[in-house]
N, C-alpha and C. Protein backbone atom coordinates (compact mmCIF):
# COMPACT_ATOMS: atom_id res chain seq x y z
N UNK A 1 74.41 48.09 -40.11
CA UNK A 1 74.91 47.27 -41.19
C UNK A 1 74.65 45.81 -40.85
N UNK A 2 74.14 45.21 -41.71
CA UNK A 2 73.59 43.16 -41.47
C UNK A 2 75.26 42.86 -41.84
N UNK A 3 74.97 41.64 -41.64
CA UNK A 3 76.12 40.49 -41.48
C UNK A 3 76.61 40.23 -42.78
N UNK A 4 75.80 40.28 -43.44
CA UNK A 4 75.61 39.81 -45.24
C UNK A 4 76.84 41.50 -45.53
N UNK A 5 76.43 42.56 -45.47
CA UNK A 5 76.95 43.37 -45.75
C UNK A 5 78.85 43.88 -45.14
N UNK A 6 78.73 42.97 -43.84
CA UNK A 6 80.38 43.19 -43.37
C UNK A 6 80.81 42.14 -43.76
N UNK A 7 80.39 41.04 -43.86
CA UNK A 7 81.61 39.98 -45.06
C UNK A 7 81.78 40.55 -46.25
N UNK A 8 81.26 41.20 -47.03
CA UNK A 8 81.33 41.89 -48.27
C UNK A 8 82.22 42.86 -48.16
N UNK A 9 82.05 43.54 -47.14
CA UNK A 9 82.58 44.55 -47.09
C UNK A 9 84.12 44.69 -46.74
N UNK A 10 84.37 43.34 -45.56
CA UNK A 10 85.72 42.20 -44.87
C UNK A 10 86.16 41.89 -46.56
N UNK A 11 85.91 41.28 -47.79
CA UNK A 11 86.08 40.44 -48.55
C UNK A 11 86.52 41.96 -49.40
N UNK A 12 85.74 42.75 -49.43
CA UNK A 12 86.86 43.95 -51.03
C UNK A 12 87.52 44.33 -50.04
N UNK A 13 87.76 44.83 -48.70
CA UNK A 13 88.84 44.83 -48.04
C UNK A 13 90.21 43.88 -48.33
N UNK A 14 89.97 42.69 -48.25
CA UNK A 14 90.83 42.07 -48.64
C UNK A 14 91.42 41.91 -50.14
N UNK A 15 90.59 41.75 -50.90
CA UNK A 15 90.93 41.94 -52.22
C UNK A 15 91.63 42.82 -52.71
N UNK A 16 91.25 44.59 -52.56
CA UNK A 16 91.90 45.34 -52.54
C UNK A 16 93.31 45.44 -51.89
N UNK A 17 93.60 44.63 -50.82
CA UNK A 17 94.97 45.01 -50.19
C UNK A 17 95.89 43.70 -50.76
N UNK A 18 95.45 42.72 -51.50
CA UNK A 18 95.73 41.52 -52.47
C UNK A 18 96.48 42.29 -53.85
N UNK A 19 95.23 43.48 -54.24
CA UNK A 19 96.11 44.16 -55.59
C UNK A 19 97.12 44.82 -55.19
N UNK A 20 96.53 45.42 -54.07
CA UNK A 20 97.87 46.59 -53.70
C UNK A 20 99.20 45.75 -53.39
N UNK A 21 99.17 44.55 -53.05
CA UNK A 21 100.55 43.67 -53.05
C UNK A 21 100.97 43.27 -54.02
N UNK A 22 100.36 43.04 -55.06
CA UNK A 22 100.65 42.48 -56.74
C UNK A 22 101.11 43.77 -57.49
N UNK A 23 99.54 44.29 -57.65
CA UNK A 23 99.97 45.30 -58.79
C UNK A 23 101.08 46.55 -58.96
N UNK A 24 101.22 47.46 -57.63
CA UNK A 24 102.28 48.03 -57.64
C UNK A 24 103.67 47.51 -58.00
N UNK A 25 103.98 46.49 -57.54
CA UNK A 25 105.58 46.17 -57.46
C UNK A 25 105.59 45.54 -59.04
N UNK A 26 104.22 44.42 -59.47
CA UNK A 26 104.28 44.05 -60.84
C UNK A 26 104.25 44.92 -62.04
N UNK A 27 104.26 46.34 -61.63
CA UNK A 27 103.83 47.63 -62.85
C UNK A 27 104.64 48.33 -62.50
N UNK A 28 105.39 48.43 -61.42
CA UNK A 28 106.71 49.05 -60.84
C UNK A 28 105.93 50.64 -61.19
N UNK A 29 104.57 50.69 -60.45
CA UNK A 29 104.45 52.10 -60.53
C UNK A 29 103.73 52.46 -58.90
N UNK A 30 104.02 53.09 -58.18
CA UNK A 30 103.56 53.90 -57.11
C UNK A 30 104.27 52.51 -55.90
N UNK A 31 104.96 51.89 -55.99
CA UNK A 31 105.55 51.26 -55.31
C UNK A 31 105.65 51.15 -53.37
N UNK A 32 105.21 52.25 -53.43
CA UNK A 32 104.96 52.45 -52.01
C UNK A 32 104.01 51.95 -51.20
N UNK A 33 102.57 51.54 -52.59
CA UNK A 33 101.79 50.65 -51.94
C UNK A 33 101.38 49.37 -51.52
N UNK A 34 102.06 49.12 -51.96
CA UNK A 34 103.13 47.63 -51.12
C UNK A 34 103.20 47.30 -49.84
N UNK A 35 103.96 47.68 -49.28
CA UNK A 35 104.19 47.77 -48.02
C UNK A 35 103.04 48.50 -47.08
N UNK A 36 102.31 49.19 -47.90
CA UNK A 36 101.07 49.78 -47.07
C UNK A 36 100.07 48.88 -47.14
N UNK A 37 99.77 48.25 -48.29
CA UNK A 37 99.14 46.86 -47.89
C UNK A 37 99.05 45.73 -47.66
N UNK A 38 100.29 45.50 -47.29
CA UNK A 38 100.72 44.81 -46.46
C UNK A 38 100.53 44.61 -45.23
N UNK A 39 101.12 45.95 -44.60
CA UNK A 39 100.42 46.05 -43.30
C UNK A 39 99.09 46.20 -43.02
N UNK A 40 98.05 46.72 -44.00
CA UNK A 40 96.88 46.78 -43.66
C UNK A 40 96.09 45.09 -43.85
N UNK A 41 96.87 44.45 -44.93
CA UNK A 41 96.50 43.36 -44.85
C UNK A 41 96.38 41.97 -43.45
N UNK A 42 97.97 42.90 -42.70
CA UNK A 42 98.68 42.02 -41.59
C UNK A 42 97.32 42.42 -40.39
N UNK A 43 97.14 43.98 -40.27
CA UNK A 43 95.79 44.37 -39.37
C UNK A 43 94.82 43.50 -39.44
N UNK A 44 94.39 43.43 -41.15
CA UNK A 44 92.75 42.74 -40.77
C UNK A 44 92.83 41.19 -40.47
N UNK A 45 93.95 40.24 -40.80
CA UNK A 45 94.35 38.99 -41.10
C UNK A 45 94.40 38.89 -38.94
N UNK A 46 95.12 39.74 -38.46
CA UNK A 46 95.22 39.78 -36.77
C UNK A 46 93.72 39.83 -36.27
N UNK A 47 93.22 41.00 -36.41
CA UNK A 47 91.76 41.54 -36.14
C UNK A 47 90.95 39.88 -36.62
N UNK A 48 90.83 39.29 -37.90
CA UNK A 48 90.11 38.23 -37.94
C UNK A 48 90.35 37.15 -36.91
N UNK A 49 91.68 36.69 -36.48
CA UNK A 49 92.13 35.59 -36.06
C UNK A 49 91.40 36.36 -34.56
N UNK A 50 91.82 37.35 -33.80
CA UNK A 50 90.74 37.46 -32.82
C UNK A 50 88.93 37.24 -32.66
N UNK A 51 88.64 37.52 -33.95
CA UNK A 51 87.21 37.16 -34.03
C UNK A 51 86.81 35.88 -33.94
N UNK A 52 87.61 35.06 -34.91
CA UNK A 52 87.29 33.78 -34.95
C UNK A 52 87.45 32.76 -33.33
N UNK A 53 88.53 33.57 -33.00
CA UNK A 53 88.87 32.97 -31.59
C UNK A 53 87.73 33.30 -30.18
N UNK A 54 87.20 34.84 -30.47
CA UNK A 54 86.63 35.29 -29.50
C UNK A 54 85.02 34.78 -29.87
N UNK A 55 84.88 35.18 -30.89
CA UNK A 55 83.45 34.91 -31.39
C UNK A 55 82.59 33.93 -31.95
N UNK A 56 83.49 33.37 -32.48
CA UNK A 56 82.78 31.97 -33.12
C UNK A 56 83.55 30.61 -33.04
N UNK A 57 84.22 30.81 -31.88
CA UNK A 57 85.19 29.31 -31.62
C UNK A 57 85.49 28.83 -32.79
N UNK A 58 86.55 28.97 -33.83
CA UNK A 58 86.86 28.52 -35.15
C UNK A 58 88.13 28.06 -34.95
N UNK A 59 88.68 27.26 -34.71
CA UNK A 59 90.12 27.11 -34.49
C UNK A 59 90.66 27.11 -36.05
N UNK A 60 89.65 26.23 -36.66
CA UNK A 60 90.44 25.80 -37.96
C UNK A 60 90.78 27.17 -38.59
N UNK A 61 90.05 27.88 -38.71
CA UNK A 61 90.07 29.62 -39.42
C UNK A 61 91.20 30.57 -39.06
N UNK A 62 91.67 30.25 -37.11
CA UNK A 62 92.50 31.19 -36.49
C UNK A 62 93.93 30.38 -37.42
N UNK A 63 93.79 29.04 -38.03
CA UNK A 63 94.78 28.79 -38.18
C UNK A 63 95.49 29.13 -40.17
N UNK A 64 94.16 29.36 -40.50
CA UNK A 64 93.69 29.86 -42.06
C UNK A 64 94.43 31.09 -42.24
N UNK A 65 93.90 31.77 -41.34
CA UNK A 65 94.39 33.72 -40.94
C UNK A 65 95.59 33.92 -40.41
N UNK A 66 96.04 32.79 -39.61
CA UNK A 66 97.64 33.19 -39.48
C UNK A 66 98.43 32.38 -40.85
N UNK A 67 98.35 31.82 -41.78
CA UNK A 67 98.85 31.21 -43.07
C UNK A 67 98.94 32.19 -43.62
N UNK A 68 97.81 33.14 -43.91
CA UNK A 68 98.09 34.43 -44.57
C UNK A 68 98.41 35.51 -43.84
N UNK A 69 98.53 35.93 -42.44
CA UNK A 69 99.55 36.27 -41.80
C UNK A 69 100.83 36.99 -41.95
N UNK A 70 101.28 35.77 -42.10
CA UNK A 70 103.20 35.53 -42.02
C UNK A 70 103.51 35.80 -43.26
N UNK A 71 103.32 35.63 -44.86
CA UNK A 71 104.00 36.22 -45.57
C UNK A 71 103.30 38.02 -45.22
N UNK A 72 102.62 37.99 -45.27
CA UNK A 72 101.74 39.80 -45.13
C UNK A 72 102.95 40.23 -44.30
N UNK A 73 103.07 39.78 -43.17
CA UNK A 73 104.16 39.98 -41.87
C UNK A 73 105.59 40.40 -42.47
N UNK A 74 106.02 39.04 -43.17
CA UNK A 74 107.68 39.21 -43.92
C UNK A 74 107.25 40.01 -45.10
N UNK A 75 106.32 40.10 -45.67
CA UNK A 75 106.70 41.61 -46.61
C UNK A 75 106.40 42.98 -46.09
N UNK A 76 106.04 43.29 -44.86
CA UNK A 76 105.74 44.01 -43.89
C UNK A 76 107.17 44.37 -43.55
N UNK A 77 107.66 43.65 -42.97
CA UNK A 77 108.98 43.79 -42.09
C UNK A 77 110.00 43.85 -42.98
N UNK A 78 109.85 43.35 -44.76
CA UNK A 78 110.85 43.04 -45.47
C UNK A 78 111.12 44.94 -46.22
N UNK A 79 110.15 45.57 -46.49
CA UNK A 79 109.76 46.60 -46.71
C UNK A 79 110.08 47.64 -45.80
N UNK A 80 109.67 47.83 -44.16
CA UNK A 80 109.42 48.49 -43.69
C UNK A 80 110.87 48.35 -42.68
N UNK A 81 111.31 47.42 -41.84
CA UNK A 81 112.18 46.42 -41.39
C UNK A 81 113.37 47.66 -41.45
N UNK A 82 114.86 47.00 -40.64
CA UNK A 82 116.28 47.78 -40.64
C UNK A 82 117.01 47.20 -41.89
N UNK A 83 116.41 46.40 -42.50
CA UNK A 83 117.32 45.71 -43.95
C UNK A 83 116.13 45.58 -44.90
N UNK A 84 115.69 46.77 -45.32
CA UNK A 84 114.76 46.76 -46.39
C UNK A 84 115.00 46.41 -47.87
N UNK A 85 113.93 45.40 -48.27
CA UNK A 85 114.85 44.83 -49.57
C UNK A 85 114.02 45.35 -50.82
C-alpha cells in the first residue's frame, strides 16, 4: 500500500469514528456506538501522536492529536467509566 493510499485510508478512519460520535446519540438509535467510537477514535488519535513523534519529528501535530484526544478520552471514560452518564 503507497503513502497516498494510508492517509486516505487514516482520514475515512477518522471520519467514520466522527459519525459514529454524532450520529448515534443525535438519532438516539443504536447508541452503543458511541462509546465504541470513541475509543477507537482515542486508539488512532494515540497511535498518530506516536508517529508524529517517532517518525516525522512533528511536535506541532503531537500537540493537534492530543486536542482531539481528550474530549475522545472524556467521552470514552464518560460512557464506559464507574459514573456513566
Amino acid at each position: 500500500m503507497n503513502s497516498a493510499a494510508v492517509v486516505r485510508l487514516i482520514g475515512l478512519a477518522e471520519f467514520t469514528a466522527a459519525l459514529g460520535l454524532i450520529l448515534p446519540a443525535a438519532l438516539n438509535i443504536a447508541t452503543v456506538l458511541t462509546p465504541l467510537a470513541a475509543t477507537g477514535l482515542t486508539a488512532i488519535m494515540i497511535l498518530a501522536m506516536g508517529f508524529h513523534d517517532a517518525r516525522r519529528k512533528e511536535p506541532s501535530s503531537i500537540a493537534f492529536n492530543a486536542i482531539l484526544l481528550i474530549p475522545a478520552a472524556i467521552l470514552m471514560w464518560g460512557c464506559f467509566g464507574p459514573h456513566a452518564f
